[in-house]
N, C-alpha and C. Protein backbone atom coordinates (compact mmCIF):
# COMPACT_ATOMS: atom_id res chain seq x y z
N UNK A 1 -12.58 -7.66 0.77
CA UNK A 1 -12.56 -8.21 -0.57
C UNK A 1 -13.97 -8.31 -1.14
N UNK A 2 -14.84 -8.68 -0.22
CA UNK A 2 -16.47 -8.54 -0.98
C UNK A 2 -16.70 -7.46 -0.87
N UNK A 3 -16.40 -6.31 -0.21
CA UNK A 3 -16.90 -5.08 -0.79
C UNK A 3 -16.67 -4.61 -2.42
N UNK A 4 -15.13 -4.78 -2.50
CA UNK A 4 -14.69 -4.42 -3.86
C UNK A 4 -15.34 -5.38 -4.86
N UNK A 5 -15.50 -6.77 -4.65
CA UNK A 5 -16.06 -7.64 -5.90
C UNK A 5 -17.71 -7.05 -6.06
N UNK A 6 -18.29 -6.73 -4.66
CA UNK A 6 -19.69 -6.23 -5.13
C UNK A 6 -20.02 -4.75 -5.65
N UNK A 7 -19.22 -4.05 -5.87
CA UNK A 7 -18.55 -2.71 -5.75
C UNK A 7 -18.53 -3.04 -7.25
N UNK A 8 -17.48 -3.17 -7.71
CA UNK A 8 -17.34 -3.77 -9.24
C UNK A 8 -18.91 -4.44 -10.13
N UNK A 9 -19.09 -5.37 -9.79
CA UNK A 9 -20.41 -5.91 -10.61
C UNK A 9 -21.55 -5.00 -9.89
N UNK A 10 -21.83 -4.43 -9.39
CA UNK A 10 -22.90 -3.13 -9.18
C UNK A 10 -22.10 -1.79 -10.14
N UNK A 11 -21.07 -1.57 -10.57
CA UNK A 11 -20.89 -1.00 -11.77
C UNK A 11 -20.89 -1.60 -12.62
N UNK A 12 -20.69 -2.56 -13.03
CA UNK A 12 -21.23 -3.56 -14.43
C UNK A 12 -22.94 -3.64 -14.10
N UNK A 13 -23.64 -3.77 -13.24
CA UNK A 13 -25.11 -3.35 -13.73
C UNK A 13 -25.47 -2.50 -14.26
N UNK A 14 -24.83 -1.06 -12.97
CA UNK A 14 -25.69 0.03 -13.55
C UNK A 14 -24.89 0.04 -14.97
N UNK A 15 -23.70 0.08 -15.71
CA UNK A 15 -23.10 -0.24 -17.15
C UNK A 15 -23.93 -0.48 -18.23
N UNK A 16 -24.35 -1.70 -17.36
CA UNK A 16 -25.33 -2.47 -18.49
C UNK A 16 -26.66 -1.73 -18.88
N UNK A 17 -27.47 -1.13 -17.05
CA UNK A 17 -28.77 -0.50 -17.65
C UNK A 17 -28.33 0.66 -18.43
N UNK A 18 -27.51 1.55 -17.99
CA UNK A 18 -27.66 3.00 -18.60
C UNK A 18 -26.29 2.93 -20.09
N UNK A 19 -26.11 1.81 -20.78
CA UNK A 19 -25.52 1.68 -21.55
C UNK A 19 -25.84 2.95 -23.22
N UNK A 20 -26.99 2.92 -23.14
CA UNK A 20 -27.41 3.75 -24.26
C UNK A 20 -27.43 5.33 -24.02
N UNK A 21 -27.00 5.75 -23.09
CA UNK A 21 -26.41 6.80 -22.91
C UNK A 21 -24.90 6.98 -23.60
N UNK A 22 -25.26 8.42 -24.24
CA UNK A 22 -24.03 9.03 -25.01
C UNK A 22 -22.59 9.19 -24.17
N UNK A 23 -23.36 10.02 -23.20
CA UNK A 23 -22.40 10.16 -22.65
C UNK A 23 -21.11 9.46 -21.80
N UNK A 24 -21.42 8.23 -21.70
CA UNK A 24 -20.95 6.94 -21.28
C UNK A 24 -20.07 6.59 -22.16
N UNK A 25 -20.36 6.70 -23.66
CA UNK A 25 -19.31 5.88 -24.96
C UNK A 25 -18.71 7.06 -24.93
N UNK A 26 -18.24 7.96 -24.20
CA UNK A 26 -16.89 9.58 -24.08
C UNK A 26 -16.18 8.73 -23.40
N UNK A 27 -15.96 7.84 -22.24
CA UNK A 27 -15.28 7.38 -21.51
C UNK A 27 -14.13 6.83 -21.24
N UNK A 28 -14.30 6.30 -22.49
CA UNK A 28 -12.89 5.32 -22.77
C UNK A 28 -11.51 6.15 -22.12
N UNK A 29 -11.19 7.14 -23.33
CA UNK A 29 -10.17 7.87 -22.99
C UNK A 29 -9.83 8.46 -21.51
N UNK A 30 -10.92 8.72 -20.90
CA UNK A 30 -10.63 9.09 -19.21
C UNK A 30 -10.49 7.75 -18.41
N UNK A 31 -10.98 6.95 -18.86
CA UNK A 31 -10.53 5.71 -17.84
C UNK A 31 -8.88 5.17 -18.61
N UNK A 32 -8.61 5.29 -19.53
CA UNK A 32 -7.12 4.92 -19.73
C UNK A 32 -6.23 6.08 -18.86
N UNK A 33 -6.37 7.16 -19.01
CA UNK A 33 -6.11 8.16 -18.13
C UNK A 33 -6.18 8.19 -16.85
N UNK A 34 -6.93 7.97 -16.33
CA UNK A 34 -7.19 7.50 -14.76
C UNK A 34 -6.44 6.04 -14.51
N UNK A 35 -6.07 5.04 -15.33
CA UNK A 35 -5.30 3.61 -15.15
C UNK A 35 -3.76 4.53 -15.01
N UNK A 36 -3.30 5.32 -15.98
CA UNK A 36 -2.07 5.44 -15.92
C UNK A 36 -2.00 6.36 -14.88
N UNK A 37 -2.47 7.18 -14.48
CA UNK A 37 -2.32 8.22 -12.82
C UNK A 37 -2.12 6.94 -11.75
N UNK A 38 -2.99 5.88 -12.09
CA UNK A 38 -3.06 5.35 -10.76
C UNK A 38 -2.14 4.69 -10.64
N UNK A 39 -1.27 3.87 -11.72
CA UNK A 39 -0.24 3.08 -12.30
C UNK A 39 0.98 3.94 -11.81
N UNK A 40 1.29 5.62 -12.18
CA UNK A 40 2.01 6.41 -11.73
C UNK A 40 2.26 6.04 -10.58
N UNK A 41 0.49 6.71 -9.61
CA UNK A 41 0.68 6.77 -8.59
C UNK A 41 1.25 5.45 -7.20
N UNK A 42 1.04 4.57 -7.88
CA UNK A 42 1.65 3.04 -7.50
C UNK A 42 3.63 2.84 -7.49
N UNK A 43 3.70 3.84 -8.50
CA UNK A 43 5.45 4.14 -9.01
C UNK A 43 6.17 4.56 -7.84
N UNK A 44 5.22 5.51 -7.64
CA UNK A 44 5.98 6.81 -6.59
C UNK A 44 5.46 6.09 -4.77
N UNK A 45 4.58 5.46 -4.97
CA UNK A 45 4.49 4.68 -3.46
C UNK A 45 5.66 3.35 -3.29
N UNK A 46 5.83 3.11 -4.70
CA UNK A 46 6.96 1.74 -4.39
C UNK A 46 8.33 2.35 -4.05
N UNK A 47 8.14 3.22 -4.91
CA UNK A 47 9.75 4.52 -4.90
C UNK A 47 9.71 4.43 -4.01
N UNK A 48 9.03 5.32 -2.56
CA UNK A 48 9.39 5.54 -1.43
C UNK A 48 9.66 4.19 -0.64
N UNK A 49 8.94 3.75 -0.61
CA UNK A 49 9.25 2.93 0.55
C UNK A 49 10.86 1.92 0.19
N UNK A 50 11.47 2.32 1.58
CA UNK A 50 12.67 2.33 1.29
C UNK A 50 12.67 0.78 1.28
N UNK A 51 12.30 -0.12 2.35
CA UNK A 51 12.13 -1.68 2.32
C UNK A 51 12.25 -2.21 0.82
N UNK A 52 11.30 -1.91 0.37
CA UNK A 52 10.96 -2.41 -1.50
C UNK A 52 12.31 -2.07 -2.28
N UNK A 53 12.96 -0.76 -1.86
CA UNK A 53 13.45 -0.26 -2.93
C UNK A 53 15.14 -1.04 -2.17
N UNK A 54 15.40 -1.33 -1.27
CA UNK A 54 16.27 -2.00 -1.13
C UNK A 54 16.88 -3.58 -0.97
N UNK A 55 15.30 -4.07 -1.37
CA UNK A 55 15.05 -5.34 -1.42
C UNK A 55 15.05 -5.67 -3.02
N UNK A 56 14.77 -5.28 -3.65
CA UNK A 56 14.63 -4.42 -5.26
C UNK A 56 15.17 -5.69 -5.99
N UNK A 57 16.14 -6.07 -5.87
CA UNK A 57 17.08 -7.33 -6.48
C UNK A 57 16.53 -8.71 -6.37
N UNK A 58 16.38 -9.01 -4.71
CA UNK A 58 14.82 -10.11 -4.28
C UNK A 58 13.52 -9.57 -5.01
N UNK A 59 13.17 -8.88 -4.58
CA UNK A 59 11.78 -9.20 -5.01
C UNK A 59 11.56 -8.66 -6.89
N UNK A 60 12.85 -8.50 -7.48
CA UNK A 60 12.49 -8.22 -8.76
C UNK A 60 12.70 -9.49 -9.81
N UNK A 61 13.39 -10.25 -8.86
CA UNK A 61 13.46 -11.65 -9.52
C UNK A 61 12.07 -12.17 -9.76
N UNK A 62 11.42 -12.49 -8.74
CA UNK A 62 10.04 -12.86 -8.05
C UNK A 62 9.11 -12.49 -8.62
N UNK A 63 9.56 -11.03 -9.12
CA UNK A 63 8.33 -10.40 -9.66
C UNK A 63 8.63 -10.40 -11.08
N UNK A 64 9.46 -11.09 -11.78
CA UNK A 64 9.69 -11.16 -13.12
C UNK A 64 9.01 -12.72 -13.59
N UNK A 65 9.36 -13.47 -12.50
CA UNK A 65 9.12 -15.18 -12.52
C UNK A 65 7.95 -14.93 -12.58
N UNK A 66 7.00 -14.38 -11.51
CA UNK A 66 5.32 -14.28 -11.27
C UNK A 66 4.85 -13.54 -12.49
N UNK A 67 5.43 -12.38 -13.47
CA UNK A 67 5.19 -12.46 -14.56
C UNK A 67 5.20 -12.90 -15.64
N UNK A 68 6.15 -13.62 -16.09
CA UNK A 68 6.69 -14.57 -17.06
C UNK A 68 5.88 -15.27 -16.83
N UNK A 69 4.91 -15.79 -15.80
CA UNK A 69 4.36 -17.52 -15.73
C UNK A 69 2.79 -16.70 -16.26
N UNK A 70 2.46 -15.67 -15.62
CA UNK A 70 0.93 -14.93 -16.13
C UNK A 70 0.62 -15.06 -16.99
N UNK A 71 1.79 -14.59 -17.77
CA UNK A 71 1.83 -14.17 -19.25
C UNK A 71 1.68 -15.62 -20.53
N UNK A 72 2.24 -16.68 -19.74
CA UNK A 72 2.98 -17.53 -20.46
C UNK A 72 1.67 -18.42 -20.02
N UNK A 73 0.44 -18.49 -18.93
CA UNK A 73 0.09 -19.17 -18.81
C UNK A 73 -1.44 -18.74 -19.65
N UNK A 74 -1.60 -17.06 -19.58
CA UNK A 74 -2.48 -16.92 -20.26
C UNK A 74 -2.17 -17.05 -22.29
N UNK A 75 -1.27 -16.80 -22.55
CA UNK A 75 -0.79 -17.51 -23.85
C UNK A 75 -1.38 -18.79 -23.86
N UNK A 76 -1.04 -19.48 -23.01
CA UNK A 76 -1.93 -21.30 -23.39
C UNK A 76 -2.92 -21.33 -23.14
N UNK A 77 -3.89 -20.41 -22.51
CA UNK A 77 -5.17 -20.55 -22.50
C UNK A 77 -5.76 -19.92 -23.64
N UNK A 78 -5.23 -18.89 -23.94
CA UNK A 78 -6.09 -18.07 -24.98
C UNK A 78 -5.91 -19.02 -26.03
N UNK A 79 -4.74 -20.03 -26.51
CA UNK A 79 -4.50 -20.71 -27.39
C UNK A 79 -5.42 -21.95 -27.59
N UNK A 80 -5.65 -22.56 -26.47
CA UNK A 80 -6.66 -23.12 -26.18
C UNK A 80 -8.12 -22.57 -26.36
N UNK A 81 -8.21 -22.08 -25.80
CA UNK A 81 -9.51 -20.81 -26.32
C UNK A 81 -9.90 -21.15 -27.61
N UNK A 82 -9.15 -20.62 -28.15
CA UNK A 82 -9.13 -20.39 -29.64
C UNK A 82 -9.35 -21.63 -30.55
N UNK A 83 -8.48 -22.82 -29.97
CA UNK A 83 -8.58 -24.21 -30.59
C UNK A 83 -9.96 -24.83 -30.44
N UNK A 84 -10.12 -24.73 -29.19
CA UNK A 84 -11.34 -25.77 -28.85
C UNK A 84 -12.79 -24.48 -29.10
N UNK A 85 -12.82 -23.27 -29.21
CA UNK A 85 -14.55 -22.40 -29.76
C UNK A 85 -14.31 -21.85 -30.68
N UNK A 86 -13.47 -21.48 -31.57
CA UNK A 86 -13.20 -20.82 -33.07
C UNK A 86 -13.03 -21.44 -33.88
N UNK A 87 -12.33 -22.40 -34.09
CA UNK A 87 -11.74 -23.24 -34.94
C UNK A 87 -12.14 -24.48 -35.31
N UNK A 88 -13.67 -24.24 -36.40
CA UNK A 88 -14.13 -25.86 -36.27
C UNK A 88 -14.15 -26.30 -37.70
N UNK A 89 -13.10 -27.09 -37.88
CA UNK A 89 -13.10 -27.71 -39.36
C UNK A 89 -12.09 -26.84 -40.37
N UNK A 90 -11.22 -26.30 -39.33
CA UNK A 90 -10.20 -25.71 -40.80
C UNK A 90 -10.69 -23.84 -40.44
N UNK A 91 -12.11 -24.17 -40.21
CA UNK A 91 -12.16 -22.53 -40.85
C UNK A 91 -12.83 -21.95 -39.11
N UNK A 92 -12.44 -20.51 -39.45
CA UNK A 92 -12.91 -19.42 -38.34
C UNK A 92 -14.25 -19.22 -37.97
């Protein structure tokens, strides 16, 4: 797990130094592209494995609840967010 967290913010450095490079603001579109291959490729590993896919009913409950609460919990934060550093006196 500390490999990947230092792994990550050592690409947010070098990000940050070599930011004014052109070729860097092309990116966008290949990294949405590369999320959905990998997103795919996550499809077709759950597909197989037969355990998951016959457990499917358990763990899709589970995994609807564990989303519903993500979702629902980042909704009250961002709402919060928003109340208590944007919003001072009526106006934006």
């Amino acid at each position: 797990m500390f490999s990947i967290i230092s792994t990550m913010f050592l690409g947010i450095g070098i990000g940050y130094v070599l930011r004014n490079w052109s070729i860097l603001q092309k990116t966008e579109k290949t990294i949405s592209l590369t999320i959905f291959l990998l997103l795919f490729i996550l499809g077709v590993s759950i597909g197989s494995n037969s355990l998951i896919v016959n457990n499917l009913g358990k763990f899709g409950w589970q995994a609807v609840i564990l989303a519903s609460s993500g979702v629902l919990g980042s909704l009250i934060a961002a709402r919060l967010v928003l109340q208590l550093f944007f919003k001072k006196g009526g106006k934006q």
